[in-house]
Protein backbone atom coordinates (compact mmCIF):
# COMPACT_ATOMS: atom_id res chain seq x y z
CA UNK A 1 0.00 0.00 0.00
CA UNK A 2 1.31 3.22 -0.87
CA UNK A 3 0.00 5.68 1.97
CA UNK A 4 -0.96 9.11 1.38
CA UNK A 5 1.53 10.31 3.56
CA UNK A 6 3.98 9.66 5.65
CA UNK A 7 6.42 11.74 8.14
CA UNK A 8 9.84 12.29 7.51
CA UNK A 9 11.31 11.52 11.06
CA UNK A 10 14.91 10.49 11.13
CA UNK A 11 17.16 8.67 13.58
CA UNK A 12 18.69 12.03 14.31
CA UNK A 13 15.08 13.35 15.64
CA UNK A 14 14.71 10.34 17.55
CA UNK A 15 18.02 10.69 19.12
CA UNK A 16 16.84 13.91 20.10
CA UNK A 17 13.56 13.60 21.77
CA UNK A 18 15.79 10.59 23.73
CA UNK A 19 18.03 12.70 25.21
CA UNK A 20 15.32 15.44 26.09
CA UNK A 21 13.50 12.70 27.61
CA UNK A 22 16.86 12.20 29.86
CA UNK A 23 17.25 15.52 30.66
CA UNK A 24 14.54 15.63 33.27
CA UNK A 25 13.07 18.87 31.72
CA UNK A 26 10.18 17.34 29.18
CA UNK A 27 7.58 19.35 29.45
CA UNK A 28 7.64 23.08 28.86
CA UNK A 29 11.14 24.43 28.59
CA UNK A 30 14.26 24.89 27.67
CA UNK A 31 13.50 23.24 24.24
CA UNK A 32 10.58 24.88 23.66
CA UNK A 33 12.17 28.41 23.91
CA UNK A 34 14.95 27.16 21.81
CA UNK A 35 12.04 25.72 18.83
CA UNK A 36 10.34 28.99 19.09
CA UNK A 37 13.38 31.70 18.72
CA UNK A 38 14.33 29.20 15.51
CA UNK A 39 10.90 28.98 14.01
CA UNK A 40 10.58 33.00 14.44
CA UNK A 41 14.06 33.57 12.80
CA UNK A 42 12.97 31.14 10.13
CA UNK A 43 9.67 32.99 9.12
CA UNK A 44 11.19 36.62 9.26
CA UNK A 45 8.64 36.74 12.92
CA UNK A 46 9.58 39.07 15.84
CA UNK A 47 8.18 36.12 17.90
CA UNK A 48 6.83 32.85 17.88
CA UNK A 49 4.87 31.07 20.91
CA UNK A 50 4.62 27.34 20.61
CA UNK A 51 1.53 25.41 21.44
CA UNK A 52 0.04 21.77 21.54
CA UNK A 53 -1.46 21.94 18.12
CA UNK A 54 -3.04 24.40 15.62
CA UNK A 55 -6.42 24.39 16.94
CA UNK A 56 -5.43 26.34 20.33
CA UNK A 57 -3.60 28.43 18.33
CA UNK A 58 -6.11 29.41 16.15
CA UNK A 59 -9.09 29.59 19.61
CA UNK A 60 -5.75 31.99 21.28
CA UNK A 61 -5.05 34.33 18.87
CA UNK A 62 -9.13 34.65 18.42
CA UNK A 63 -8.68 35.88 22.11
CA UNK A 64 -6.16 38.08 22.01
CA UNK A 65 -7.51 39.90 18.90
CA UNK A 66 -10.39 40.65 20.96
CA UNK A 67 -12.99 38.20 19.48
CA UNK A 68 -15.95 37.49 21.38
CA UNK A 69 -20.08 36.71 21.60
CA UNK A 70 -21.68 38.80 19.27
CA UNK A 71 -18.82 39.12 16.64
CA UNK A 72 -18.48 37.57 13.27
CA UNK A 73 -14.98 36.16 11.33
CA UNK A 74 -15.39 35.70 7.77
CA UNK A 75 -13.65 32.14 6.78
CA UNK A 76 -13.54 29.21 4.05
CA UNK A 77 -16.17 26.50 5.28
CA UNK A 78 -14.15 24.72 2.50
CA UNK A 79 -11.14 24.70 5.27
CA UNK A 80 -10.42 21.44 8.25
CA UNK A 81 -13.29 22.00 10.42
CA UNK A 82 -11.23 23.12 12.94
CA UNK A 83 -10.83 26.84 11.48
CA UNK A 84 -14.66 27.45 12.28
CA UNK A 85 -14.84 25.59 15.26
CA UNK A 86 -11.82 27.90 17.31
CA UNK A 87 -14.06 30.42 16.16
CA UNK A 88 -17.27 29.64 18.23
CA UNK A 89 -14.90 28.39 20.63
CA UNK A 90 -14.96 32.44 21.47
CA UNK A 91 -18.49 32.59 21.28
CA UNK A 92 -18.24 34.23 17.61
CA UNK A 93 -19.78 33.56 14.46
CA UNK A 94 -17.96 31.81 11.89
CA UNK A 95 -19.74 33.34 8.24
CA UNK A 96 -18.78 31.21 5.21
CA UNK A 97 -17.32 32.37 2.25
CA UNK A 98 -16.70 30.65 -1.41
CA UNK A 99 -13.14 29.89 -2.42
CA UNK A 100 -11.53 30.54 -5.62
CA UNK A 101 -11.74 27.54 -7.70
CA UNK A 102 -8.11 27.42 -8.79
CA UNK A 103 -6.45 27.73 -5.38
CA UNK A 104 -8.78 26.89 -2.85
CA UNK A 105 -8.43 30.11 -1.26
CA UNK A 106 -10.81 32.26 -0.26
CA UNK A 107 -12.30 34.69 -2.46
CA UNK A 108 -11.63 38.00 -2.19
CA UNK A 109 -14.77 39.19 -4.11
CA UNK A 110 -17.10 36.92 -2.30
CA UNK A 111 -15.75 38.11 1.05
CA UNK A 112 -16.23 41.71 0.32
CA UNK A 113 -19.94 41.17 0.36
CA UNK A 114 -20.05 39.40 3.52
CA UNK A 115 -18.61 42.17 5.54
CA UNK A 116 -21.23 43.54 8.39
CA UNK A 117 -21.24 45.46 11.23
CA UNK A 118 -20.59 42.45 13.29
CA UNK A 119 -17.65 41.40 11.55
CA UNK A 120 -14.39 41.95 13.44
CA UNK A 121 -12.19 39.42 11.50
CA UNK A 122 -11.09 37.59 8.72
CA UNK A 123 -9.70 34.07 9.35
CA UNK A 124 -7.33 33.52 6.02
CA UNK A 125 -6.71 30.17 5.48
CA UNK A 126 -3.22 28.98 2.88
CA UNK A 127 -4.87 25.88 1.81
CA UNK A 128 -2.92 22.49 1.47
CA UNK A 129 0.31 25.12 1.44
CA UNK A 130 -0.54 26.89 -1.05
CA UNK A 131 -0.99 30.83 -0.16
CA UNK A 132 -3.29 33.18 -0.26
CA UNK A 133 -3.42 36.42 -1.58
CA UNK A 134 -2.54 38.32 1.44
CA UNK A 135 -1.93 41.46 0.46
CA UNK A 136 -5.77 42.01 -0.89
CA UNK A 137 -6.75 40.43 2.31
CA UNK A 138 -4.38 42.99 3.99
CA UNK A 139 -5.99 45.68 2.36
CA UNK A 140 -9.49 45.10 2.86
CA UNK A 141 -8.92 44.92 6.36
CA UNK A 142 -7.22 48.10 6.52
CA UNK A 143 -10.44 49.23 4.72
CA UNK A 144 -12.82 48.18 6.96
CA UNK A 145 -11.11 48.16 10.31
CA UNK A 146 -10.96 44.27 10.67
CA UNK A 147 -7.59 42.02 12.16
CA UNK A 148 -6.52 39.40 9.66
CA UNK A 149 -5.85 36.29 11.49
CA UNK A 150 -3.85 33.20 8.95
CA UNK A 151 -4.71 30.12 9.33
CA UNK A 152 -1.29 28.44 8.11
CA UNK A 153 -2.04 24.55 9.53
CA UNK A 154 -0.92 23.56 6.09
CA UNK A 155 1.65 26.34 5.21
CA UNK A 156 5.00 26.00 7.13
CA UNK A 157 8.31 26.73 5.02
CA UNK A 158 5.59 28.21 2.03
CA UNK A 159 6.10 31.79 0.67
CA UNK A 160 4.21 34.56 -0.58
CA UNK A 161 6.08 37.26 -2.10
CA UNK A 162 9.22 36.15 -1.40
CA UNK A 163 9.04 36.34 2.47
CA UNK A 164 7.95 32.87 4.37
CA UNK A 165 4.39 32.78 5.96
CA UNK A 166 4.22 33.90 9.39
CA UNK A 167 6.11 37.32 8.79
CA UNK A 168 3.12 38.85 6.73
CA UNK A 169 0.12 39.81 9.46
CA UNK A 170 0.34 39.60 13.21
CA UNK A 171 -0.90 36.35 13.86
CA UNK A 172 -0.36 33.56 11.87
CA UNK A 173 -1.02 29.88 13.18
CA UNK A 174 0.80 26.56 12.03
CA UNK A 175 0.41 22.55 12.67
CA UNK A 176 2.55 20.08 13.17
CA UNK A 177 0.23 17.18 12.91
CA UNK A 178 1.71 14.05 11.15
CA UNK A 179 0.05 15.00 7.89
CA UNK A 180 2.32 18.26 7.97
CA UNK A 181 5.13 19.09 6.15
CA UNK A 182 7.19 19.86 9.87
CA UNK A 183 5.55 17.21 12.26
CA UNK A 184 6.43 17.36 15.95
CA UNK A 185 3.74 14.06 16.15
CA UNK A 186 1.15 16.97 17.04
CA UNK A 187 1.72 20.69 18.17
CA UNK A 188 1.34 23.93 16.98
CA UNK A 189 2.44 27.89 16.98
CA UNK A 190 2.07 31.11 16.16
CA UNK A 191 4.04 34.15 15.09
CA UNK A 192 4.01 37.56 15.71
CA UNK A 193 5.77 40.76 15.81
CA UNK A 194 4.06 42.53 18.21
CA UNK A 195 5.14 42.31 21.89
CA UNK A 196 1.71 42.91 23.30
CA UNK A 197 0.37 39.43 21.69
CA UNK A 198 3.38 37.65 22.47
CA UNK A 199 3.43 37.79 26.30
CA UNK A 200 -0.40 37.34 26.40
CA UNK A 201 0.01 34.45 24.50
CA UNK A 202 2.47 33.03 27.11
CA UNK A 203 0.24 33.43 29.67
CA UNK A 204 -2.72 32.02 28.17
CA UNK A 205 -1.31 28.83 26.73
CA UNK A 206 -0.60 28.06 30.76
CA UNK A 207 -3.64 28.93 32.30
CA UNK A 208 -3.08 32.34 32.76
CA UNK A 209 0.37 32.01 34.91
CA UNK A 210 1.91 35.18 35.33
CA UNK A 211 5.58 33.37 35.52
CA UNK A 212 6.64 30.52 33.85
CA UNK A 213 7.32 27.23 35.59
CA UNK A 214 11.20 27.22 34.20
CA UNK A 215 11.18 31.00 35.27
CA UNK A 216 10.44 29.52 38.78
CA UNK A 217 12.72 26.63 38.87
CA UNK A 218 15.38 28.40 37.97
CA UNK A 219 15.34 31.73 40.36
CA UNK A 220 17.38 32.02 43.65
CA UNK A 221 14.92 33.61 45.56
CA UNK A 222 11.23 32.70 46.00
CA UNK A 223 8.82 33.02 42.76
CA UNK A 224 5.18 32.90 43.33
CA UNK A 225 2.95 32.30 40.28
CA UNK A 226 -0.56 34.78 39.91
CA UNK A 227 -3.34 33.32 37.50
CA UNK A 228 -3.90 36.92 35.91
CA UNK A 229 -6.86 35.54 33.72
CA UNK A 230 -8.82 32.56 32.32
CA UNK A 231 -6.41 30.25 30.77
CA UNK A 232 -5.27 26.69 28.85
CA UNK A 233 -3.53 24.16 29.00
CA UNK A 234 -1.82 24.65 25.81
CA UNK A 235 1.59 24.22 26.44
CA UNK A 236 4.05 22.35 23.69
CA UNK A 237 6.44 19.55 25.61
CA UNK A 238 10.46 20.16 25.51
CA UNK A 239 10.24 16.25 23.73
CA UNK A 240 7.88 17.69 20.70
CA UNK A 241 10.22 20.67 20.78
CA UNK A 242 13.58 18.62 20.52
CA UNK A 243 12.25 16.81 17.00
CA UNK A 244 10.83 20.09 15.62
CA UNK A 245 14.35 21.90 15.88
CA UNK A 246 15.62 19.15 13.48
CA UNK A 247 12.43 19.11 11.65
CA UNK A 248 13.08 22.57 10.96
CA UNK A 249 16.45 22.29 9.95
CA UNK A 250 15.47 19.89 6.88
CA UNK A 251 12.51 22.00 6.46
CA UNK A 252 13.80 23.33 3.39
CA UNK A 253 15.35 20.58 1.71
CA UNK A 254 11.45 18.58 2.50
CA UNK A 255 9.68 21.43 0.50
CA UNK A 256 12.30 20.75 -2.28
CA UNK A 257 11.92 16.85 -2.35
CA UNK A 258 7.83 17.72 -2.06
CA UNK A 259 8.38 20.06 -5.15
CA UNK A 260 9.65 17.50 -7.07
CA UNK A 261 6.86 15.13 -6.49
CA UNK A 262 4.91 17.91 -7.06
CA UNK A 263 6.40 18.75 -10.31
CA UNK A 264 5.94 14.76 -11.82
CA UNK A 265 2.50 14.91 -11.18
CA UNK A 266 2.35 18.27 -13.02
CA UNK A 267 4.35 16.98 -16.15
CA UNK A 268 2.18 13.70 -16.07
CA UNK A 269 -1.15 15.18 -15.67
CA UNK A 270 -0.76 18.46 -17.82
CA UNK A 271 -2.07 16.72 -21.00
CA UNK A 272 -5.45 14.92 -19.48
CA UNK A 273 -8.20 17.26 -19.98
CA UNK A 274 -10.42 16.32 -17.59
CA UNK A 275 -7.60 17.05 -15.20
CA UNK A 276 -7.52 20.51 -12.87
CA UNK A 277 -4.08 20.86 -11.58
CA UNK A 278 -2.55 23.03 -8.82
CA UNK A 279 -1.92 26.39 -10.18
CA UNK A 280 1.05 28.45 -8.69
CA UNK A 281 1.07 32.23 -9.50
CA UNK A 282 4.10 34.05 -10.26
CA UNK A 283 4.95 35.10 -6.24
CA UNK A 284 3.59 32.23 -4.77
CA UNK A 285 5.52 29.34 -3.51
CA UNK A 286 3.46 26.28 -1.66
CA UNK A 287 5.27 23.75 0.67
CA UNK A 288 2.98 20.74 -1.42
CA UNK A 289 1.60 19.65 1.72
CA UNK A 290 -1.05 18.10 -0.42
CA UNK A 291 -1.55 17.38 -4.15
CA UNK A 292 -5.04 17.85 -4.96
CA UNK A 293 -6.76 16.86 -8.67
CA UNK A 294 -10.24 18.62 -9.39
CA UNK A 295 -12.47 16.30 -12.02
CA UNK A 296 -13.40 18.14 -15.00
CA UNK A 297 -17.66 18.13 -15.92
CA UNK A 298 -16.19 15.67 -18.70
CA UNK A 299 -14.28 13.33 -16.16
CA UNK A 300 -14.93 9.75 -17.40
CA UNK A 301 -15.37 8.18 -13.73
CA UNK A 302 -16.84 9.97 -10.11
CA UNK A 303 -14.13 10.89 -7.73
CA UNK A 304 -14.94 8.38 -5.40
CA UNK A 305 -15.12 5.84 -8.49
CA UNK A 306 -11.68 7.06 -9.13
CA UNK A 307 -10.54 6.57 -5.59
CA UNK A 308 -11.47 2.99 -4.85
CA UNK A 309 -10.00 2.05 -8.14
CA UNK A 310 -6.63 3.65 -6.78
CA UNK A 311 -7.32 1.46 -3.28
CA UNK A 312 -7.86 -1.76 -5.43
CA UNK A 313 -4.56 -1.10 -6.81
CA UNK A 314 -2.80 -0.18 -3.15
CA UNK A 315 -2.72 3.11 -4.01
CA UNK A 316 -4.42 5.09 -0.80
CA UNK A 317 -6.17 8.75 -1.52
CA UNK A 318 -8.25 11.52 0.31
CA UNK A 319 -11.40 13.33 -1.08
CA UNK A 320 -11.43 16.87 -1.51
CA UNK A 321 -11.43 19.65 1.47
CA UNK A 322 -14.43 19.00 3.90
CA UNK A 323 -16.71 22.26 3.91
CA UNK A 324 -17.54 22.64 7.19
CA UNK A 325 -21.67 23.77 6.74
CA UNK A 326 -22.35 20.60 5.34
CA UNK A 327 -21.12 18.66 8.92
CA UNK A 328 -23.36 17.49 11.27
CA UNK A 329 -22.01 19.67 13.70
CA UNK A 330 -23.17 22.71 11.46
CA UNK A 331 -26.11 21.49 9.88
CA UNK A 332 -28.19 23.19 12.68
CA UNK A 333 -26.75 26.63 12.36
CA UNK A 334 -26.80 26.99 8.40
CA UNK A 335 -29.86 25.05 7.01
CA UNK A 336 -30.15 26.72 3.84
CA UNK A 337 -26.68 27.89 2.87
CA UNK A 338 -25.29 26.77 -0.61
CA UNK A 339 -21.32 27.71 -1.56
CA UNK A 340 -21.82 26.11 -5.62
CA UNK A 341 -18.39 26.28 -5.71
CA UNK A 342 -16.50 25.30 -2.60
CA UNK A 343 -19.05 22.26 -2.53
CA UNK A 344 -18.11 21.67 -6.01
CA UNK A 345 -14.16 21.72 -5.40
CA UNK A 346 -14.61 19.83 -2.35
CA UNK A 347 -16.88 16.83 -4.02
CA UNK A 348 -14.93 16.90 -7.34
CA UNK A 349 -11.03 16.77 -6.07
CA UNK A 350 -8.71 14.25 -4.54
CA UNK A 351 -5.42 14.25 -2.63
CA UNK A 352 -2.61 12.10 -4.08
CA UNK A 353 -0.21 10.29 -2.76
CA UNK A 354 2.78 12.75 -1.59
CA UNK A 355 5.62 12.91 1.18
CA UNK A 356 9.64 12.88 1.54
CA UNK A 357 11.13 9.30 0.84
CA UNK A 358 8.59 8.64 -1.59
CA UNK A 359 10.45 6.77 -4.06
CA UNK A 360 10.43 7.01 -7.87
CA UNK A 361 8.69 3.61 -8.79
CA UNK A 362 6.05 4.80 -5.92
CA UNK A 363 5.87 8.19 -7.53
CA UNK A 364 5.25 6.14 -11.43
CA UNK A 365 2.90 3.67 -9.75
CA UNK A 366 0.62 6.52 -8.42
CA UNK A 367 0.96 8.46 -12.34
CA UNK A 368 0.59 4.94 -14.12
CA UNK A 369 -2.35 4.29 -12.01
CA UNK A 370 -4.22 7.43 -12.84
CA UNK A 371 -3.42 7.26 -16.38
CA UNK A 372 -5.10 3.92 -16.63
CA UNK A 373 -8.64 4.64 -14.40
CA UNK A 374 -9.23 7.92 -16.92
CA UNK A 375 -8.10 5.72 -20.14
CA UNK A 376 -10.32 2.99 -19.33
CA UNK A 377 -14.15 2.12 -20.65
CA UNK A 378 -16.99 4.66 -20.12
């Protein structure tokens, strides 16, 4: 079976989290400060605050951009369901928008009409790596008085404009789930440049603690903690930490080996018509955490059609982007929306086969395979 993706964890890594483990420091620590000054130098960031996965940081930086009951954040519902759900984690409305077709991204135009007096933010998502156009988004927030919040689960080591996302708007959020290009086994942060976020952001991820538990162990004099406000238990462990500094050192040379994958599936595809491919604008560079196909109106087969006939030959696959209004969990709350065309992307596209150490006879067998379900009988 050829999975659809697989970390790239080395012996190195493992070493590392082994001698963490040994250190007697493996939660919240030394590690941790040393993952987050890297991953801020890395993506251009002032700062970077590390948490236990994307999620929180999407539900803390809600919070400190001063999102609450009432409000409204503009956002894909063709995103991971957890973009929406940090935002009525705050008591907020999450209001769908459509995606552009090509990217996956939200659309700009679409957005613009969703914008009411309730709406405080815009939750930008860079979907399977690939970004968005922040600058517009940048703009029409600056127009309207809203914060731009990125959603950047999929996005680490991608670049828009030549700068790596996460040094573009003041909070950007990233995953380190398996599936992710940088995998920690699960975790998450965010960047920023301004100091006012940062130290909240501290505090919160530790339930509001006004010092830090290494800031305690390590003082010669007595160091009593005050719970300044509501808080989480967000924190990152120093093991996580330990295999994400030498994630992050290969992160480069990942997104280049993902490129390349990338790039045969281009070259193989680019002549079936029926195909949509990944499109990557001049100023745009994705990370590939995901290869996506979108079925043409003429495609021969269904995508699921297409999809167990890649399982019968050992070849595994994911449908398109979820949209998060047609969940159960949503149903209740928007009964009569229709997005035409994130529905459409999401129930015509599939997600190939793609990760570091995926070898070339993998890579053909995945090609090969797809050439011969679209070739075959009506």
């Amino acid at each position: 079976m050829i999975p659809i993706a697989r970390p790239y964890v080395t012996q190195e890594d493992a070493q590392a989290a082994y001698d963490t483990i040994l250190s007697g420091w493996i939660t919240q620590g030394p590690k941790v400060e040393a993952f987050e000054e890297k991953f801020a130098a890395y993506t251009g960031a002032k700062y970077a605050v590390a948490v236990s996965c994307c999620t929180a940081a999407l539900h803390l930086s809600l919070i400190v951009a001063g999102i609450g009951p009432g409000d409204e954040v503009i956002c894909p519902s063709m995103s991971y369901i957890a973009t929406a759900n940090a935002i009525r984690y705050v008591g907020a409305l999450p209001v769908f928008a459509e995606v552009d077709a090509a990217s996956f991204n939200l659309s700009l135009m679409d957005v613009q009409k969703r914008i009411t007096a309730r709406t405080k933010a815009i939750l930008l998502v860079h979907q399977l790596g690939m970004p968005a156009d922040i600058d517009s988004f940048q703009a029409l927030c600056a127009k309207h008085g809203l914060v731009l919040i990125e959603d950047a689960a999929c996005a680490a080591g991608s670049a828009y404009k030549g700068k790596k996302i996460g040094s573009h708007s003041q909070l950007v959020c990233f995953s380190f789930h398996p599936r992710k290009v940088l995998s920690t086994g699960d975790g998450g942060m965010i960047t920023t440049s301004q100091e006012e976020y940062y130290l909240r952001l501290k505090r919160l991820r530790q339930h509001g603690m006004s010092v830090s538990d290494r800031v305690r162990h390590q003082a010669s004099h007595l160091v009593f903690e005050d719970h300044t406000e509501l808080g989480y238990n967000y924190r990152l462990t120093d093991i996580q930490a330990a295999i994400g500094i030498g994630q992050l050192e290969k992160l480069d040379w990942m997104i280049a080996e993902r490129r390349k994958i990338a790039s045969c599936y281009q070259e193989a595809f680019q002549e079936i018509a029926c195909l949509q491919l990944p499109r990557e604008e001049a100023g745009y560079y994705s990370n590939y955490q995901s290869y996506a196909l979108s079925l043409g109106a003429d495609c021969p087969l269904s995508r699921n059609d297409i999809m167990q006939q890649l399982l019968d030959k050992g070849i595994a696959s994911r449908r398109g982007v979820m949209t998060a209004h047609r969940e159960t969990a949503y149903g209740d709350y928007y009964p009569d929306l229709h997005l035409p065309i994130s529905e459409k992307a999401s129930d015509q596209s599939l997600i190939l086969p793609l990760f570091v150490g995926m070898s070339n006879e993998e890579i053909g067998q995945v090609i090969e395979a797809i050439k011969q379900i679209l070739s075959g009988p009506l």
